[in-house]
C-alpha atoms as a PDB file:
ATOM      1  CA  UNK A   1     162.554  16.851  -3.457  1.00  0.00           C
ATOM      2  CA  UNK A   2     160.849  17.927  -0.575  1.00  0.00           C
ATOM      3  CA  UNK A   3     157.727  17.552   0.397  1.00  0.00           C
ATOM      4  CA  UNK A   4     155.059  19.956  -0.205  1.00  0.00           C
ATOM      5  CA  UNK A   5     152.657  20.148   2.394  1.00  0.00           C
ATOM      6  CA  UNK A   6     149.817  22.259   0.559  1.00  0.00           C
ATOM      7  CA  UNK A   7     149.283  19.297  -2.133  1.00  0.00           C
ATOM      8  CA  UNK A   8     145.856  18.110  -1.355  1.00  0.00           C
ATOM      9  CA  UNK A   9     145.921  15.293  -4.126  1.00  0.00           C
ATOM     10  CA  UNK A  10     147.997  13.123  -5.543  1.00  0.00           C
ATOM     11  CA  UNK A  11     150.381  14.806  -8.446  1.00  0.00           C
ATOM     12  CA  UNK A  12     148.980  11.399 -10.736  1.00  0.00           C
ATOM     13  CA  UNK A  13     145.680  11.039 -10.003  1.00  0.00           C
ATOM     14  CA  UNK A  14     145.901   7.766 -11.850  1.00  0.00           C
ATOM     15  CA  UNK A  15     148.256   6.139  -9.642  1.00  0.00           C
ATOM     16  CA  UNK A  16     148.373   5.338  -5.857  1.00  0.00           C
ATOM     17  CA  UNK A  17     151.933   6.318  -3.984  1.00  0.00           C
ATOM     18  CA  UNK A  18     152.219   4.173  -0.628  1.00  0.00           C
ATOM     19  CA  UNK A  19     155.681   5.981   0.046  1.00  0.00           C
ATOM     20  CA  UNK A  20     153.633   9.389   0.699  1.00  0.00           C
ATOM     21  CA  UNK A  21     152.054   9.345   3.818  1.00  0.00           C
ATOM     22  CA  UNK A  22     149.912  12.075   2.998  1.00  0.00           C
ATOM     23  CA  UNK A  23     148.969   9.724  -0.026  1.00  0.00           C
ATOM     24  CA  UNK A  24     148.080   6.745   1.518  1.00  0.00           C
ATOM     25  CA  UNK A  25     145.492   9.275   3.811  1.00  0.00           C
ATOM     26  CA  UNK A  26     144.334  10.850   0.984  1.00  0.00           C
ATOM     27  CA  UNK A  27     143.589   7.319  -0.665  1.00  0.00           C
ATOM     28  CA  UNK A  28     141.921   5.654   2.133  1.00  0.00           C
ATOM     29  CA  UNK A  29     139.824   8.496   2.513  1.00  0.00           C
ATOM     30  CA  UNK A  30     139.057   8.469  -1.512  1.00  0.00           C
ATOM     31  CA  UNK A  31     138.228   5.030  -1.432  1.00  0.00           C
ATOM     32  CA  UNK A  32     136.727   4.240   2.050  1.00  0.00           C
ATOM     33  CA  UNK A  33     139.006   1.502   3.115  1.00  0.00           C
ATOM     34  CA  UNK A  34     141.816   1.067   5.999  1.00  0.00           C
ATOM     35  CA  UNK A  35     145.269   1.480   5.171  1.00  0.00           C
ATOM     36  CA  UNK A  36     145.721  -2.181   5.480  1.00  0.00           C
ATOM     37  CA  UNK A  37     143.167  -3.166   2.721  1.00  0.00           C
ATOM     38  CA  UNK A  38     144.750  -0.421   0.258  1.00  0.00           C
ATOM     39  CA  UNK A  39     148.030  -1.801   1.005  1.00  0.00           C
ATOM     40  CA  UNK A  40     146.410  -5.452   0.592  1.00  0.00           C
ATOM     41  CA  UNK A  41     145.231  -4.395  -2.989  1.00  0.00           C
ATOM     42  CA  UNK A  42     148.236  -2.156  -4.434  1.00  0.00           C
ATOM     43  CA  UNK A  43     150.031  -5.367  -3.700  1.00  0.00           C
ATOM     44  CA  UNK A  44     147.467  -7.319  -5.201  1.00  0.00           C
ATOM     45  CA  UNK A  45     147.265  -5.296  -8.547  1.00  0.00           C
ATOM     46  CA  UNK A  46     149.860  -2.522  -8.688  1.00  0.00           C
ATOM     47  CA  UNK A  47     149.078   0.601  -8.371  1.00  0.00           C
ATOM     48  CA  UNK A  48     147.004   1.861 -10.983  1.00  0.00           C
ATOM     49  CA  UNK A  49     143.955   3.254  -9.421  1.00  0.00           C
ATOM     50  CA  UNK A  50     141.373   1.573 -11.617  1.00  0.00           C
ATOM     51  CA  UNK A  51     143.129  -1.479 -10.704  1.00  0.00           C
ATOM     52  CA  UNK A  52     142.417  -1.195  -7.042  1.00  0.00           C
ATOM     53  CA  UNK A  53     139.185   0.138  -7.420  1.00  0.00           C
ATOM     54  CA  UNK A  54     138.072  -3.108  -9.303  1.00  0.00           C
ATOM     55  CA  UNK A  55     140.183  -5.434  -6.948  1.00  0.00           C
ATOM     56  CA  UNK A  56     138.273  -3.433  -3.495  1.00  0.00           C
ATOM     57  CA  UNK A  57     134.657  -4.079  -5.635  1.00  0.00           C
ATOM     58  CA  UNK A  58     135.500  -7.827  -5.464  1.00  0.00           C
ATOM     59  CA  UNK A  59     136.767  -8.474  -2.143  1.00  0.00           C
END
């Protein structure tokens, strides 16, 4: 599958891709953080974006 390059969000909403480049910008942005610290939570706690959100609240 190729990548479609006029996707402005994530396909699941609920879930955070780090394989997408595009993703990973579009989810720093969302959230406000460096690439590092969303890496640092997916890791963390998965990749469910409720998940993150909670684990970026407390550290």
């Amino acid at each position: 599958m190729s990548d479609n390059l006029k996707i402005k969000q994530p396909q699941d909403p609920q879930k955070i891709n780090l394989n997408q480049s595009w993703e990973v910008d579009y989810w720093t942005e969302a959230l406000g953080v460096s690439e590092t610290k969303l890496r640092q939570a997916v890791s963390a706690v998965g990749v469910q974006v409720s998940d993150v959100k909670a684990w970026l609240r407390s550290n």
